[in-house]
N, C-alpha and C. Protein backbone atom coordinates (compact mmCIF):
# COMPACT_ATOMS: atom_id res chain seq x y z
N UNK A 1 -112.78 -89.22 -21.15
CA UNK A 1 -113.30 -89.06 -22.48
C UNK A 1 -112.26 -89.51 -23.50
N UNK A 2 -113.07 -90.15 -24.51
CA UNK A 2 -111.95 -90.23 -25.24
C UNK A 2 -111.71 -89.30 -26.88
N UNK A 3 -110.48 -89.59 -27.48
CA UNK A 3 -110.12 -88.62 -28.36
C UNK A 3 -111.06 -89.24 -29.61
N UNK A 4 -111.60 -88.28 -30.08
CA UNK A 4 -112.25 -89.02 -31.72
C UNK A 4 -111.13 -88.78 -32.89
N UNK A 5 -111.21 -89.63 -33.36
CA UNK A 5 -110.22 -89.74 -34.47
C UNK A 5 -110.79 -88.62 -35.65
N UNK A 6 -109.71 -87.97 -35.83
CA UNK A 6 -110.23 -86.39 -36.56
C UNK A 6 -110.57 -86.98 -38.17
N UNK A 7 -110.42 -87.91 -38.24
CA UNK A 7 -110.40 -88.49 -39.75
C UNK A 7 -111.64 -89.10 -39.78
N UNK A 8 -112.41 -89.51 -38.98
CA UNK A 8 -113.68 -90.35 -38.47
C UNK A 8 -114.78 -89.23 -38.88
N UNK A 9 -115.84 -89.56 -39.73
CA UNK A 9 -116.60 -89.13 -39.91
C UNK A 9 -117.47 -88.63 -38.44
N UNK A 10 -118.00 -87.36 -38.44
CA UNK A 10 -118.85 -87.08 -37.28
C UNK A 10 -120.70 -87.01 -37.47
N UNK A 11 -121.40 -87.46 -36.96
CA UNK A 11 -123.13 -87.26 -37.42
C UNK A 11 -123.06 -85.93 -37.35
N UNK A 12 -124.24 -85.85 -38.06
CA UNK A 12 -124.59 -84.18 -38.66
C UNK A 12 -125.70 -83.93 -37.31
N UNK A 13 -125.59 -82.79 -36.63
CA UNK A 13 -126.71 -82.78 -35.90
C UNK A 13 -127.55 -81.60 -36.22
N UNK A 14 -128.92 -82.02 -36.43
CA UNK A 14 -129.73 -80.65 -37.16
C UNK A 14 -130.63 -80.24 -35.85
N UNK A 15 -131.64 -79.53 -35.88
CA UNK A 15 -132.75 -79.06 -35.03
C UNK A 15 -133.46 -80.21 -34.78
N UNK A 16 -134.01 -81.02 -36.07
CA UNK A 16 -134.54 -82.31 -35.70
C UNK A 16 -133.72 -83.67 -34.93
N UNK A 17 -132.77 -83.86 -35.10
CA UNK A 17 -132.14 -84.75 -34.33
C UNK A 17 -131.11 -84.13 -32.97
N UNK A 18 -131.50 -83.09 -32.57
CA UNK A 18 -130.77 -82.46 -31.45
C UNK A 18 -131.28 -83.33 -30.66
N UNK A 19 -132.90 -83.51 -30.01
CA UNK A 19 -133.37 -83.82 -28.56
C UNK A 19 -132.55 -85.60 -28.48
N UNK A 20 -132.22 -86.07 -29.57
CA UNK A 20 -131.53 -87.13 -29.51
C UNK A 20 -130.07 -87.33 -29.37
N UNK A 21 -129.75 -86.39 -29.84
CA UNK A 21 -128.40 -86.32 -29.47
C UNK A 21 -127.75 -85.63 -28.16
N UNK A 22 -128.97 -85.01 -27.53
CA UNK A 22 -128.40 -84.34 -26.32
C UNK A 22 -128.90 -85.18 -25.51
N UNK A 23 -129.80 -86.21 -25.69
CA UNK A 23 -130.08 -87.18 -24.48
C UNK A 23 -129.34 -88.03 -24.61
N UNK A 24 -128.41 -88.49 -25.66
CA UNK A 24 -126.98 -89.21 -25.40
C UNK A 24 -125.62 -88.57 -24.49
N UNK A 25 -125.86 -87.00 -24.71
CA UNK A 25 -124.56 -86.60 -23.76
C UNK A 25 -124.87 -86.63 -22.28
N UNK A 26 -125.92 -86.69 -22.29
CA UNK A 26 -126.69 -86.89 -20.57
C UNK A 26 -126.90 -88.06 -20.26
N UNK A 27 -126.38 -88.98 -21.06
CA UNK A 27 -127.02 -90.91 -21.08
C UNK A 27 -127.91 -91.08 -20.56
N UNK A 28 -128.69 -90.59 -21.62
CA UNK A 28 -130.56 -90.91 -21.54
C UNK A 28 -130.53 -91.35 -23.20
N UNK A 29 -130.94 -92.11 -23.43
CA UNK A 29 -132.04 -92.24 -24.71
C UNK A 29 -133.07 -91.87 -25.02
N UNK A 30 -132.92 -90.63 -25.74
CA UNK A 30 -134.54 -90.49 -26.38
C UNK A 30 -134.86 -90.87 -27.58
N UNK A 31 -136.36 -91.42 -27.88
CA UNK A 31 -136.84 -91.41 -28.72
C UNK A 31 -137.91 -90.76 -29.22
N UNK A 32 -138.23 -90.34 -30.40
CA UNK A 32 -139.39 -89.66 -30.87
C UNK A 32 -140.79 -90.66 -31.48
N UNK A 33 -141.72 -90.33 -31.05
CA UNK A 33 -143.10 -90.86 -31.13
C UNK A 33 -144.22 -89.90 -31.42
N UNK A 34 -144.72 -90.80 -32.46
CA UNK A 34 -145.32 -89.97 -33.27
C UNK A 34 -147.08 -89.43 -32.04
N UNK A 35 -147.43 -88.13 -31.95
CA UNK A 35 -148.25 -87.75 -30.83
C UNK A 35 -149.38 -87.64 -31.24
N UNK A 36 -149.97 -88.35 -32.33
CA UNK A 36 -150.95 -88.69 -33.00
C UNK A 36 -151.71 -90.23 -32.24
N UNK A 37 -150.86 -91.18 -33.17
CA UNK A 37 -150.98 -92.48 -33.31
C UNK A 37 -150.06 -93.26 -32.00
N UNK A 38 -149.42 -92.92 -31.82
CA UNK A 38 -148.37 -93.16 -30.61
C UNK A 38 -147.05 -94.09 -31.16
N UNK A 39 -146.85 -94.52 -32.40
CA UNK A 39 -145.83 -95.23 -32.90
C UNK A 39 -144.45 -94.91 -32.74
N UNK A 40 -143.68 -95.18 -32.17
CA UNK A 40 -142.19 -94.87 -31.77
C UNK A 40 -141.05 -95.38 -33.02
N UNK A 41 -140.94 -94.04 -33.07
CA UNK A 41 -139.94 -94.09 -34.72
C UNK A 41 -137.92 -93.65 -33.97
N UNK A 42 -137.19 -94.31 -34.65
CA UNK A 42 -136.13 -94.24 -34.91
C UNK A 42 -135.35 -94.36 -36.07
N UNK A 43 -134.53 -93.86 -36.68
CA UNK A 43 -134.17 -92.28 -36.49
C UNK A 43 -135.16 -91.38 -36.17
N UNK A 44 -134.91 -90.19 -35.80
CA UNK A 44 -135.71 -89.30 -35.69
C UNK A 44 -135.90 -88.30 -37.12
N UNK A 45 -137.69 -88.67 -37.44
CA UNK A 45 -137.85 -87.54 -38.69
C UNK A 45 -139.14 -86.97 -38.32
N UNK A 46 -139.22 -85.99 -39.56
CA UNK A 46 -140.20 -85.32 -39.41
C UNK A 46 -141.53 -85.64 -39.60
N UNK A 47 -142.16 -87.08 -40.21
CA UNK A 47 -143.47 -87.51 -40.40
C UNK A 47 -143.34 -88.97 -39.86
N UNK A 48 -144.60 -89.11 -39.34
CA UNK A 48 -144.92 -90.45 -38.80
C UNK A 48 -145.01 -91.39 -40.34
N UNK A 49 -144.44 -92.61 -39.96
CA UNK A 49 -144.70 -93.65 -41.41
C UNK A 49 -145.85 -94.59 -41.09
N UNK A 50 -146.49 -94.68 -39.66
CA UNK A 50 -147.59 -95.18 -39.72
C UNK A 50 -149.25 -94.34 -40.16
N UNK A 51 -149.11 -93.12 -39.69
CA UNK A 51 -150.07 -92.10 -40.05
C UNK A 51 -150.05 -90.98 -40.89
N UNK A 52 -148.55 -90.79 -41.25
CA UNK A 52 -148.14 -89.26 -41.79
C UNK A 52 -148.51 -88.05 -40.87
N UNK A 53 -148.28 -87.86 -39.96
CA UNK A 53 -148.64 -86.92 -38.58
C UNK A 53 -147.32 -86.34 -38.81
N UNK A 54 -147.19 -84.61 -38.85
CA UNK A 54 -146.02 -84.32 -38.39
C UNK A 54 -145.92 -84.04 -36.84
N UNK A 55 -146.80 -83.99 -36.14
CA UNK A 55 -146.31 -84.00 -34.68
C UNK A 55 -146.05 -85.17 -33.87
N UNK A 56 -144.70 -84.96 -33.24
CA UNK A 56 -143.80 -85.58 -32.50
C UNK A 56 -143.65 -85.26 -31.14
N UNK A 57 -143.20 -86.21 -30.34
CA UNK A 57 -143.20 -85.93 -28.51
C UNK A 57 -141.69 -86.96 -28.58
N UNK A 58 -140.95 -86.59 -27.48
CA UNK A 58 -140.02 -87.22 -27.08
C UNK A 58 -140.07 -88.02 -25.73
N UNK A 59 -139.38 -89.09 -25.64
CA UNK A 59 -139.56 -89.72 -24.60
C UNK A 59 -138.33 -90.29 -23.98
N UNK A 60 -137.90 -90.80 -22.58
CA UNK A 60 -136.57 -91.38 -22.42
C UNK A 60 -137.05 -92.92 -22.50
N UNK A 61 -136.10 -93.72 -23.21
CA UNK A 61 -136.73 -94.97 -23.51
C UNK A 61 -135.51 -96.09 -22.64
N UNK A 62 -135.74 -97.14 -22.83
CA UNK A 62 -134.93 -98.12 -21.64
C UNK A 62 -133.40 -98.25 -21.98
N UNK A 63 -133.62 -98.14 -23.15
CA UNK A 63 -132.01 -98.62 -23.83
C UNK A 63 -132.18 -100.32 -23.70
N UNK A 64 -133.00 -101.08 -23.61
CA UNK A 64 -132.63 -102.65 -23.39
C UNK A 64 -133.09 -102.80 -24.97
N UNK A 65 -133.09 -104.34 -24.59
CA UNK A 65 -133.39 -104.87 -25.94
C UNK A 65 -132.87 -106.48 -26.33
N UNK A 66 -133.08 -106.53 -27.48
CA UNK A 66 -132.73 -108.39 -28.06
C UNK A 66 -131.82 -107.95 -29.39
N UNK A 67 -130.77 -108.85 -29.51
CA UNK A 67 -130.19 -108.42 -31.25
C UNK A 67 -131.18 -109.30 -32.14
N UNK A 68 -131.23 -108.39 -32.59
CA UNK A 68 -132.65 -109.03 -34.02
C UNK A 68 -131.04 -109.63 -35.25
N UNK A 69 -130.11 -109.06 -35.23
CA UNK A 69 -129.02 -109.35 -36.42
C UNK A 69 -127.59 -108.64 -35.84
N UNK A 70 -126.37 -109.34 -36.12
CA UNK A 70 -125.33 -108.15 -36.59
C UNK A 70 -124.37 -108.65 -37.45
N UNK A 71 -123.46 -108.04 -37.86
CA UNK A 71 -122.30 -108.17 -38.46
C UNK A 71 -121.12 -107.58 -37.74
N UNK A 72 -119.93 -108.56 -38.11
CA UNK A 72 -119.19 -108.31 -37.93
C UNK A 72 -117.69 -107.32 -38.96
N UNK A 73 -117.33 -106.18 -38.84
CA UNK A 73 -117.08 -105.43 -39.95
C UNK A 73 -115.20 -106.03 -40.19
N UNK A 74 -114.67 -106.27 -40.93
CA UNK A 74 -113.92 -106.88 -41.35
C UNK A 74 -112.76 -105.46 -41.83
N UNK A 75 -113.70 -105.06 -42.64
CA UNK A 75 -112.99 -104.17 -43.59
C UNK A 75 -113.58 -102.59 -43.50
N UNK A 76 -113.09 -101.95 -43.39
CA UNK A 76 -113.38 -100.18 -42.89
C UNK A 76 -113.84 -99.60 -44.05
N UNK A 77 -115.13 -99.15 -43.81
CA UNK A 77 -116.03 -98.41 -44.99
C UNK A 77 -115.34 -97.20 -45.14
N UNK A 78 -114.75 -96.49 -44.02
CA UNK A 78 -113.82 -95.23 -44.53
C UNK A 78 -112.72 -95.65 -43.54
N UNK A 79 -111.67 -94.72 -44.25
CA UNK A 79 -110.49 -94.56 -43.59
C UNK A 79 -110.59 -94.21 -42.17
N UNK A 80 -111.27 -93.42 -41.68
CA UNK A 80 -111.42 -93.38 -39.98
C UNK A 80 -111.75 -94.52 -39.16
N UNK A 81 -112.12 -95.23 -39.90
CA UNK A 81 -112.46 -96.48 -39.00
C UNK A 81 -111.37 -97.73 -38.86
N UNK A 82 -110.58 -97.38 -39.29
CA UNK A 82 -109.27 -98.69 -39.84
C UNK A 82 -108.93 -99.21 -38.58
N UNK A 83 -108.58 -98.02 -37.67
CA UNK A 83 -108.17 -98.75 -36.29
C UNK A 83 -109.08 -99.99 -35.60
N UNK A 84 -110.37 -99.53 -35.35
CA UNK A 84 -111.54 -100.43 -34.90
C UNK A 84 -111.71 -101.51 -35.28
N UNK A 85 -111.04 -101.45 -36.66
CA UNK A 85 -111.47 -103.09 -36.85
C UNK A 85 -110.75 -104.18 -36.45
N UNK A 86 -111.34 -105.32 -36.59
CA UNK A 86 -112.87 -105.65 -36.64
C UNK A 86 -113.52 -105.14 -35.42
N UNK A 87 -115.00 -104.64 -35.71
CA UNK A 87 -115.92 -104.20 -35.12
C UNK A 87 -117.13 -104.90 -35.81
N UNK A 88 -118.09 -105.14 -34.22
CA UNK A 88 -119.17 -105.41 -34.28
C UNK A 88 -120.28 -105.01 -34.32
N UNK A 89 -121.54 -104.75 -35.13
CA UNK A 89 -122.52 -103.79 -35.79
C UNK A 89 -123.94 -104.81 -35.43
N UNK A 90 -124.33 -103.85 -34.07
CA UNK A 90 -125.98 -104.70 -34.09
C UNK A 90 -126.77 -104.11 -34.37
N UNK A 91 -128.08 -104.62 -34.52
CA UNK A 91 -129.66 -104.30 -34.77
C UNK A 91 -130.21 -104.70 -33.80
N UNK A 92 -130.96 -103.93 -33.08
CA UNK A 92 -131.32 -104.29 -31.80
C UNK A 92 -133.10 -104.19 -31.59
N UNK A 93 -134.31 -104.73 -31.41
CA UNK A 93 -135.24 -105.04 -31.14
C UNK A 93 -135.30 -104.21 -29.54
N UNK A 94 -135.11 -102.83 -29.49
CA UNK A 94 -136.11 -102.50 -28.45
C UNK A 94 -136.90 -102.36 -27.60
N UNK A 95 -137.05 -102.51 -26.36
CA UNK A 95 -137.89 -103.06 -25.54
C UNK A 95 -139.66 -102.16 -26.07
N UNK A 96 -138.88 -100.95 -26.53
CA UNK A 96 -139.76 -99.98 -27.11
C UNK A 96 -140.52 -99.99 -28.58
N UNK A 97 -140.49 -101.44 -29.31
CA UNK A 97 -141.20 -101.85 -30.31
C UNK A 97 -140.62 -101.08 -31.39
N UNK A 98 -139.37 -100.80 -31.45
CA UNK A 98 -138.26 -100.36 -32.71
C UNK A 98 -137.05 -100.71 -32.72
N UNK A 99 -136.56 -100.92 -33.71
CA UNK A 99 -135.20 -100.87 -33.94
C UNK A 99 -134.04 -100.05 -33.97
N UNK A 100 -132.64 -100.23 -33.47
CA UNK A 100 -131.64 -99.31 -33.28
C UNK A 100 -130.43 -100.10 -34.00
N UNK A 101 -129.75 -99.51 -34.45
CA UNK A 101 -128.21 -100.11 -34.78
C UNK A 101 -127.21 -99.06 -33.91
N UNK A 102 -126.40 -99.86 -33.91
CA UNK A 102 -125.49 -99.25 -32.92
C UNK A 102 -124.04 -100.50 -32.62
N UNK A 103 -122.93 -100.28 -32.30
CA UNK A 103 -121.43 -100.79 -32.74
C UNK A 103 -121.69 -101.98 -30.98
N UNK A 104 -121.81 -102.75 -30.50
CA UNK A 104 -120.95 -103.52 -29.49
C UNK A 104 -119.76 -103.05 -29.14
N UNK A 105 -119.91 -103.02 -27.55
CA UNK A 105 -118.91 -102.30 -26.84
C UNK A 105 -117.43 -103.60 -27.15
N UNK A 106 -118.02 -104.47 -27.09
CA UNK A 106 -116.69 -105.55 -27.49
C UNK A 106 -116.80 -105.60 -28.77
N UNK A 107 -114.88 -106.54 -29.19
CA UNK A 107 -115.52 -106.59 -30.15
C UNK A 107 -115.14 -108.12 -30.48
N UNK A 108 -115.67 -108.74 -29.49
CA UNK A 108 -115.76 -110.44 -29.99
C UNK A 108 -116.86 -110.90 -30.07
N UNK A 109 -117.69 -111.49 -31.17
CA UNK A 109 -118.84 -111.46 -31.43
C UNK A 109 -118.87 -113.14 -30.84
N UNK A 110 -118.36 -114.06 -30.59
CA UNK A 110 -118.47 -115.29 -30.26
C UNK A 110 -119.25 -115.33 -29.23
N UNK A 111 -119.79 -114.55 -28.30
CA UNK A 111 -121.26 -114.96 -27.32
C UNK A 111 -122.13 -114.53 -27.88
N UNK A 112 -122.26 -113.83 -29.21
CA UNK A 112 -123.59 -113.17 -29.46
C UNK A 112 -124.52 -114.70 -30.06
N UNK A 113 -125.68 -114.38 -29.77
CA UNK A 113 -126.92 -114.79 -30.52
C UNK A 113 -128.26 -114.55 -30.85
N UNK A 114 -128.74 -114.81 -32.11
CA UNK A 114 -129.90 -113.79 -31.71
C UNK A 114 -131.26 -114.03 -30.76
N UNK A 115 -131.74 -112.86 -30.35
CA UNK A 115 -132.08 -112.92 -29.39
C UNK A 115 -131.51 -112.14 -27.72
N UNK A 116 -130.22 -112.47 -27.82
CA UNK A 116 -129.39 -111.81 -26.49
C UNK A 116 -129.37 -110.95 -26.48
N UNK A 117 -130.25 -110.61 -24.81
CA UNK A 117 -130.14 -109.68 -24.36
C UNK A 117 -128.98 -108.18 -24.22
N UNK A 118 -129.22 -107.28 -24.65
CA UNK A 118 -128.23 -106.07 -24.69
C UNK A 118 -128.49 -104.88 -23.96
N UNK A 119 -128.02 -103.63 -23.39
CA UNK A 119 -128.10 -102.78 -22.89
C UNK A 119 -127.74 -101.71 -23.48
N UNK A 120 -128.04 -100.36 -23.12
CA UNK A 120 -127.19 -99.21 -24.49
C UNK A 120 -126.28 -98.99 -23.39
N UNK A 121 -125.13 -98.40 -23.83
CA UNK A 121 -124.14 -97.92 -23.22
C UNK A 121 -123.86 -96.31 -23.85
N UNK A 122 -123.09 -95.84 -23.01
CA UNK A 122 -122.50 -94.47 -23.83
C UNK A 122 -121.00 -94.14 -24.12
N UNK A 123 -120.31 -93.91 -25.11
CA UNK A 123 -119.27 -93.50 -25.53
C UNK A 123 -119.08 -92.02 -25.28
N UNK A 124 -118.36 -91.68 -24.39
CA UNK A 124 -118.34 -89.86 -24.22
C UNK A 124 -117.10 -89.49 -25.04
N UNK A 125 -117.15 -88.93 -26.24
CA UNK A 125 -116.09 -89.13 -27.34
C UNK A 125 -115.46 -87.69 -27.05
N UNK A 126 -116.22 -86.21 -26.80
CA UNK A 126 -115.69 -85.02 -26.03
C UNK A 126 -117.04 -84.58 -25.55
N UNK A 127 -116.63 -83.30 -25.68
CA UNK A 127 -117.94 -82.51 -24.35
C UNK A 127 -119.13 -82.53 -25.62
N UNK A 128 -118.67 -82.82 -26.96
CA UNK A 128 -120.07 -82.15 -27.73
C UNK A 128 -120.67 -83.66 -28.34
N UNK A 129 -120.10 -84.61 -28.23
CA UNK A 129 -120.62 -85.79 -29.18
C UNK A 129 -120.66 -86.74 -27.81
N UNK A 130 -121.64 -87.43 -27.55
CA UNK A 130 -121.75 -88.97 -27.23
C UNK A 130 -122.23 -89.98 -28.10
N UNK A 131 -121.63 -91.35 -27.97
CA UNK A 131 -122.19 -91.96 -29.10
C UNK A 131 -122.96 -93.71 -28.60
N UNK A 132 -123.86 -93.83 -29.30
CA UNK A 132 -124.58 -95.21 -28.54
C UNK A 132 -123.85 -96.54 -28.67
N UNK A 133 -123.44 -97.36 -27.43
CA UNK A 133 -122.92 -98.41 -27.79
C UNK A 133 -123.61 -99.57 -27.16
N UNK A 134 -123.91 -100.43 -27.74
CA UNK A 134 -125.02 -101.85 -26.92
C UNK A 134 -123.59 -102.51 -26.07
N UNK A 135 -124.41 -103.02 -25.32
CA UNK A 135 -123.08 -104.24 -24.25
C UNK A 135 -124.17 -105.23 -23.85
N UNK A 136 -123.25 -106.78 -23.51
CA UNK A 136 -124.31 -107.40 -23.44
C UNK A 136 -125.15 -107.98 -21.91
N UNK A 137 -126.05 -108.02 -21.84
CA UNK A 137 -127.04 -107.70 -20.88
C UNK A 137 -126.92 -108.62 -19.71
N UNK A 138 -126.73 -109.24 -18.27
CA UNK A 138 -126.73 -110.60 -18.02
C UNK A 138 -127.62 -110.85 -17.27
């Protein structure tokens, strides 16, 4: 495991984004879908944006996917991140008909293109946080 940098901002985890965050410490991906309409939303909230349904079902989803975009981060939005850089920031097309962002496990963006194939990976940062990282797929 590795050490998180105590200066590094941590996600807030509420009641609503728990079943997602505990299927990262188990490296599963879940996602929430709306149990109405069946539309698969990420982040996880409380109303569907295709129907307005507040009921939700969880599901384990593939983790694959295509980069729809990324950037490469140059310059550290906060001070916790200074070490990392440069770091690479994708948007990822889902095998599951949504989008995810999430950091590239490398960080040389010179094979990316869009389109290429990616996989989720997991960062086990301590016993209470895992965090999603794409790698690329072959």
């Amino acid at each position: 495991m590795n050490m998180i940098n105590p200066d590094k901002p941590r996600p807030t985890i509420t009641r609503e984004t728990a079943p997602y965050w505990d299927g990262l410490k188990a490296h599963r991906l879940m996602l929430q879908r709306c149990s109405g309409c069946k539309v698969v939303r990420h982040y996880p909230r409380p109303m569907c944006a295709s129907c307005f349904s507040l009921n939700h079902e969880w599901f384990e989803a593939s983790g694959r996917g295509r980069i729809h975009s990324w950037v490469v981060n140059h310059h550290a939005f906060h001070a916790g991140f200074r070490s990392e850089i440069p770091y690479v920031l994708l948007t990822v097309d889902l095998l599951e008909d949504v989008r995810m962002v999430a950091p590239l496990l490398e960080s040389d963006a010179s094979p990316l293109s869009l389109g290429t194939s990616v996989v989720l990976d997991y960062e086990d940062v301590n016993a209470d946080l895992t965090l999603p990282r794409f790698r690329i797929h072959e």
